[in-house]
Protein backbone atom coordinates (compact mmCIF):
# COMPACT_ATOMS: atom_id res chain seq x y z
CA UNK A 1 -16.86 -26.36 27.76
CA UNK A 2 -19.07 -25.56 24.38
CA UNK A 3 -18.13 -21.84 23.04
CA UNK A 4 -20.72 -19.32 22.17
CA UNK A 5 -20.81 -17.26 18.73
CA UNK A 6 -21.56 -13.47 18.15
CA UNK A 7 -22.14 -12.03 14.83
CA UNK A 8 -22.71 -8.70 14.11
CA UNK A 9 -23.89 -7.46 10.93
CA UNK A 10 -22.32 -3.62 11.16
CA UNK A 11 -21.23 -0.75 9.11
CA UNK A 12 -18.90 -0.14 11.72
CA UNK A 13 -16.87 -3.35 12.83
CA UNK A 14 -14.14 -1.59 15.02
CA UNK A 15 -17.27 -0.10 17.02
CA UNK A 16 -17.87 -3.35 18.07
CA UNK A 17 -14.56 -5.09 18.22
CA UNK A 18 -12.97 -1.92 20.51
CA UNK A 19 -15.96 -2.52 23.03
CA UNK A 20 -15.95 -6.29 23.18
CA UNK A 21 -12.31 -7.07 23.25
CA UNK A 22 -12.25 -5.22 26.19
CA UNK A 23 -12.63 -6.25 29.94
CA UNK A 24 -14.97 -9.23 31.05
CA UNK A 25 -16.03 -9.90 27.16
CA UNK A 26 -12.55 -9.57 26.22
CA UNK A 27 -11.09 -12.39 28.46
CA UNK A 28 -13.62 -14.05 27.46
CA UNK A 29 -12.79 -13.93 24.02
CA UNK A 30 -9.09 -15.18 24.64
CA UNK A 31 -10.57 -17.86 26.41
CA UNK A 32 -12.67 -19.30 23.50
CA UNK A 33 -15.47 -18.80 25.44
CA UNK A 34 -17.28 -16.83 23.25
CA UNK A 35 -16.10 -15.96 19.41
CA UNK A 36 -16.83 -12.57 17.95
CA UNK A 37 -17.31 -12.31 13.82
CA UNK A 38 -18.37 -8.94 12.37
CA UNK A 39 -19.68 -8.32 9.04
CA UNK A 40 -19.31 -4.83 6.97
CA UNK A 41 -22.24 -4.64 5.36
CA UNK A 42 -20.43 -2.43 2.95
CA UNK A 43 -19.08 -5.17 1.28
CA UNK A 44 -22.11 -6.50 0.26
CA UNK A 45 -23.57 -3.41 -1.03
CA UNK A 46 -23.13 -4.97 -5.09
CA UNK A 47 -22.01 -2.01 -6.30
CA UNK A 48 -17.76 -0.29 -6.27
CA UNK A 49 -18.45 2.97 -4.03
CA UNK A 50 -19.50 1.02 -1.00
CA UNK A 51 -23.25 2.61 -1.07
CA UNK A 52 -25.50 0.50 0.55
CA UNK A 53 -28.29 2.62 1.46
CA UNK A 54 -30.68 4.43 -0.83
CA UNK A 55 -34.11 6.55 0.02
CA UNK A 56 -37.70 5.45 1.38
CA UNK A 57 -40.06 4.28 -0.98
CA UNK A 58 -43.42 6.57 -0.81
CA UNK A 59 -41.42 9.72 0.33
CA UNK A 60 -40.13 10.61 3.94
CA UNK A 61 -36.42 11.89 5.49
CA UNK A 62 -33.35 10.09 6.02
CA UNK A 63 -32.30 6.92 3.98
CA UNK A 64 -32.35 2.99 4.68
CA UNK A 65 -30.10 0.45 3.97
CA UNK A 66 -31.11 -2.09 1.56
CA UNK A 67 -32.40 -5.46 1.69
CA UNK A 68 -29.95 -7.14 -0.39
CA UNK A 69 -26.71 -5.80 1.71
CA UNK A 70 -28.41 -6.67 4.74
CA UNK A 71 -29.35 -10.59 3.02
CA UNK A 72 -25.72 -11.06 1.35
CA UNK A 73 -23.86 -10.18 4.46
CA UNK A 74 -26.41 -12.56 6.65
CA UNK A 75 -26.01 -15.46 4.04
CA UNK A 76 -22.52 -14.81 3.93
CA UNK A 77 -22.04 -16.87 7.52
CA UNK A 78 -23.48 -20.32 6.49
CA UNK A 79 -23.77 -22.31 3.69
CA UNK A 80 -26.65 -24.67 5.02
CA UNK A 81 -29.84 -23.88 5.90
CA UNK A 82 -29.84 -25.69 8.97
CA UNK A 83 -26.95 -23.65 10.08
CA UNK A 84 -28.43 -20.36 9.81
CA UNK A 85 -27.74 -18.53 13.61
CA UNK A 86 -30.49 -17.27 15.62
CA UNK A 87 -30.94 -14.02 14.24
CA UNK A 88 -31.50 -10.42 16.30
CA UNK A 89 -32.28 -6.92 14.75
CA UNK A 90 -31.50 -4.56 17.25
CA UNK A 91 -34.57 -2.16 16.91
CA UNK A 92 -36.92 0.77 18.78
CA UNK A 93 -39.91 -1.76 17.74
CA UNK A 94 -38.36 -4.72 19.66
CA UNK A 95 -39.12 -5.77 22.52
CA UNK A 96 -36.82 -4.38 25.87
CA UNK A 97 -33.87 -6.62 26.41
CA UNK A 98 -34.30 -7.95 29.94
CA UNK A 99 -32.73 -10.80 32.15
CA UNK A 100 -34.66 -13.18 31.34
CA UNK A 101 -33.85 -12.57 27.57
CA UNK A 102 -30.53 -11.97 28.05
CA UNK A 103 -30.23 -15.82 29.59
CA UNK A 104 -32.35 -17.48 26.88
CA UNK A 105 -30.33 -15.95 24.27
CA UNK A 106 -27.05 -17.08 26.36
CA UNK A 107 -28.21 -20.83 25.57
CA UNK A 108 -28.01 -20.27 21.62
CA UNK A 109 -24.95 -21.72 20.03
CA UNK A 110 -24.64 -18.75 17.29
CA UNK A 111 -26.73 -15.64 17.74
CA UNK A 112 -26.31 -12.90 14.52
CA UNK A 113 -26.83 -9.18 15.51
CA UNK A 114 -27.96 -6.71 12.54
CA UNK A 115 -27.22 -3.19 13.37
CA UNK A 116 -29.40 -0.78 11.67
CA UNK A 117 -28.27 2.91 10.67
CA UNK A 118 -29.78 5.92 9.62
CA UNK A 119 -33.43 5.33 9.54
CA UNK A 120 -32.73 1.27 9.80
CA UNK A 121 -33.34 -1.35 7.25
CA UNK A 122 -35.52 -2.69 4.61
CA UNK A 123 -37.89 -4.23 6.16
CA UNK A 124 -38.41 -7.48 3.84
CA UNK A 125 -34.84 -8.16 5.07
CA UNK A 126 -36.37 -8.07 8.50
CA UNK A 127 -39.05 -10.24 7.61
CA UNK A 128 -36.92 -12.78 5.72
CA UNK A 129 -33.96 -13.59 7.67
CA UNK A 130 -34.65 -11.88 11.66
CA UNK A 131 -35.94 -13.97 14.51
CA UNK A 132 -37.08 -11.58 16.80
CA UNK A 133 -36.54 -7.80 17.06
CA UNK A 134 -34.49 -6.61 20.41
CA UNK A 135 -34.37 -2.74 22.08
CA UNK A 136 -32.59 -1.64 24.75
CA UNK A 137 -34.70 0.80 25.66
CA UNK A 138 -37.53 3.05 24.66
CA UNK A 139 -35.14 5.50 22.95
CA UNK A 140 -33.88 5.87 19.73
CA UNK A 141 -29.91 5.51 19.45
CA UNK A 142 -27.92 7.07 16.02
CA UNK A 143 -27.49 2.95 15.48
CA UNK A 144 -27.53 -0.19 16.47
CA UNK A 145 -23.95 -0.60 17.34
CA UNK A 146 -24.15 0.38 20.78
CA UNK A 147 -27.22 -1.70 21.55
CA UNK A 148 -25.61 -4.69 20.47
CA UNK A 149 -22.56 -4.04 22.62
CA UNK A 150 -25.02 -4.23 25.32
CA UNK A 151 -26.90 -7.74 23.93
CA UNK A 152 -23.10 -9.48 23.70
CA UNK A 153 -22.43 -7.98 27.10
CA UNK A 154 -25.63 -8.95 29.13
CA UNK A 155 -25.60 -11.93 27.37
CA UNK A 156 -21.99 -12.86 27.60
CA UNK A 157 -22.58 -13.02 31.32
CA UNK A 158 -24.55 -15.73 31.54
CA UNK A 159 -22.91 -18.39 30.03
CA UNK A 160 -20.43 -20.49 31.75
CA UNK A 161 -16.65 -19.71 32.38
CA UNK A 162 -17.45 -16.11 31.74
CA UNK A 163 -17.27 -14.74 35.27
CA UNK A 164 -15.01 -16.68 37.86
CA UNK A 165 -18.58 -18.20 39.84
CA UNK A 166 -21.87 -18.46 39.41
CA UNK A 167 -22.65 -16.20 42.38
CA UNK A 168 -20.76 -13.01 40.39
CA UNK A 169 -24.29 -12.93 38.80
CA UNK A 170 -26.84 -14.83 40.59
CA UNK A 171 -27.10 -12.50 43.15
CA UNK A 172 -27.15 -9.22 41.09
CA UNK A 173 -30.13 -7.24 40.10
CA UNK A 174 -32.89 -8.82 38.10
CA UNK A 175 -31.73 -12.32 38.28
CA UNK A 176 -34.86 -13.03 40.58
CA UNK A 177 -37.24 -10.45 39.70
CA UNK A 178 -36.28 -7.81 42.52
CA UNK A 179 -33.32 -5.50 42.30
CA UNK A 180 -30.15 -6.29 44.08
CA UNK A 181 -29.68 -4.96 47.95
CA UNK A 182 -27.38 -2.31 48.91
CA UNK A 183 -23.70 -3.03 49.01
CA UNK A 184 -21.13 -1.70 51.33
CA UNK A 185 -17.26 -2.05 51.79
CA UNK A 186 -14.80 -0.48 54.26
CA UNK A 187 -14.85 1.80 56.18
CA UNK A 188 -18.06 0.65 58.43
CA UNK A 189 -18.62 4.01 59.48
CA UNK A 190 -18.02 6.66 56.55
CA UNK A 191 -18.83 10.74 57.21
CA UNK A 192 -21.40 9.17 59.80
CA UNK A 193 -23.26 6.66 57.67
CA UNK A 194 -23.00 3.51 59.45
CA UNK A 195 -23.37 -0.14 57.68
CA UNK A 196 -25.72 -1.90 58.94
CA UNK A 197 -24.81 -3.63 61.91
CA UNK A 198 -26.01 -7.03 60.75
CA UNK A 199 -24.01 -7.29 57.50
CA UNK A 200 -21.01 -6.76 60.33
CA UNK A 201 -22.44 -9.51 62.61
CA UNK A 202 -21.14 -13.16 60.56
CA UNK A 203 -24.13 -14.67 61.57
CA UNK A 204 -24.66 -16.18 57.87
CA UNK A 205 -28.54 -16.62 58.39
CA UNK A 206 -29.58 -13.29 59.56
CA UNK A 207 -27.85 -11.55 57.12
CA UNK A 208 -29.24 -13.29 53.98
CA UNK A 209 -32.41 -12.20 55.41
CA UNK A 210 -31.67 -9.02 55.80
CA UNK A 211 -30.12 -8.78 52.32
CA UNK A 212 -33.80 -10.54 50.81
CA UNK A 213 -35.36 -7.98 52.41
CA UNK A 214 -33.18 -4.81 51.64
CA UNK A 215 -33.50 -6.34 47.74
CA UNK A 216 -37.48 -6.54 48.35
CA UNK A 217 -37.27 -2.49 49.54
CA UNK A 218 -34.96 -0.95 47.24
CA UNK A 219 -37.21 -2.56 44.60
CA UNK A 220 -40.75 -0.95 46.19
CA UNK A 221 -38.50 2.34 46.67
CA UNK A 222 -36.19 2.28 43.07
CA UNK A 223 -38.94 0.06 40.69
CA UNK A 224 -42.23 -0.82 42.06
CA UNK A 225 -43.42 -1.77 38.71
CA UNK A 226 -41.76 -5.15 39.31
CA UNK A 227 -43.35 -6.09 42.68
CA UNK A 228 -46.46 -6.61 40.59
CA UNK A 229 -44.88 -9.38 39.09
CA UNK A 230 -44.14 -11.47 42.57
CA UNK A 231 -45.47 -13.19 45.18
CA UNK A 232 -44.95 -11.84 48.36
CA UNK A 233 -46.03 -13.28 52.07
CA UNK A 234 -47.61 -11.22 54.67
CA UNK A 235 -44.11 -12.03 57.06
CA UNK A 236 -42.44 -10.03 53.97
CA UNK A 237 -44.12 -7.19 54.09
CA UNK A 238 -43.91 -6.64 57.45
CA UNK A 239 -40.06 -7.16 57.27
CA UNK A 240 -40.38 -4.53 54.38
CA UNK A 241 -42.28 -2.19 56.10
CA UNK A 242 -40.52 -2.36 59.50
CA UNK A 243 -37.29 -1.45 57.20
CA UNK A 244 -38.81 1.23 55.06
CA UNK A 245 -39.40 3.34 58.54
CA UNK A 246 -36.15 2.54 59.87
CA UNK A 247 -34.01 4.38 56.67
């Protein structure tokens, strides 16, 4: 089983150690499944008082963090070109991590996260060394640390040996385009809310149906947006329908 490398170019390292060391990513980690390697971009700053950050050109608040300690700390983790990882700058301009993002980036051997901080980075560093630019939202965060907790995460999740089966995330949210149907665990009957009796039933086939077509209605309910993107039969909607009255 091939391993999977995470680098994160950070200001604050123990940020993103304490989150991924923990839980799912964490066993991962003493597995060898996937390796974690953070950079302080402090100590690349070329200068003794650890500044690596200095005002915006042409006037405006806050302060950015230079090109070169962003370059040095990036070139720092190969020595041949052909060896450079694929490279992520976790950014408001990206575009919004999704699924299907998170599992192409989950086939990359190396992947390098830049974290941005106060109002980001020099953007020639951006345009020199970054693949592609990555949000998690259409929100501003104080940095990138916590975003890229979230990449590794998502991510993490979808490459092999992570989670015990392939089922522990084929079946979840997103992985098809619709959102995951409504779960349920014991009791069956809880302050008068009832599971649905087919889920209790065993008959295998009726409730997968039911499940693909609770996923297809808590998706029109929750996020209609995504229905636009699929192709659904006429049998489907009726299902759909005839469940949207019964709730």
């Amino acid at each position: 089983m091939s391993s999977m490398t995470f680098d994160v170019l950070t200001l604050f390292p123990e940020q993103i150690e304490r989150n991924v060391k923990e839980s799912i990513t964490g066993r991962a980690l003493a597995k060898g499944i996937i390796n974690l390697k953070t950079v302080n971009m402090r100590d690349f700053c070329g200068n003794t008082y650890g500044k690596v950050d200095d005002t915006v050109y042409g006037g405006g608040t806050g302060l950015l963090i230079t090109a070169r300690s962003v370059y040095d700390s990036w070139r720092s983790l190969f020595e041949k070109e052909e060896d450079r990882p694929y490279t992520v700058y976790v950014s408001p301009k990206g575009s919004v991590l999704d699924q299907k993002k998170a599992i192409e980036l989950s086939r990359k051997k190396e992947v390098c996260i830049i974290c941005g901080h106060y109002e980001g980075i020099d953007s020639r560093a951006v345009d020199l060394i970054c693949d592609e630019e990555i949000s998690i939202g259409d929100y501003v965060l104080t940095g990138g640390e916590l975003a890229a907790c979230v990449i590794i995460d998502s991510v993490s999740r979808m490459i092999e040996g992570v989670l015990p089966n392939e089922d522990a995330f084929t079946n979840e949210s997103h992985m098809d385009g619709v959102l995951e149907s409504p779960q349920y665990t014991m009791p069956s009957t809880w302050k008068d809310l009832e599971v649905p009796p087919v889920l209790l039933s065993g008959n295998d086939a009726a409730i997968e149906d039911h499940r693909r077509t609770a996923s297809l209605v808590e998706t029109w309910v929750k996020r209609p947006d995504m229905l636009d993107k699929l192709e659904i039969s006429e049998t489907a909607w009726q299902k759909m329908l005839a469940m949207r009255r019964s709730l």
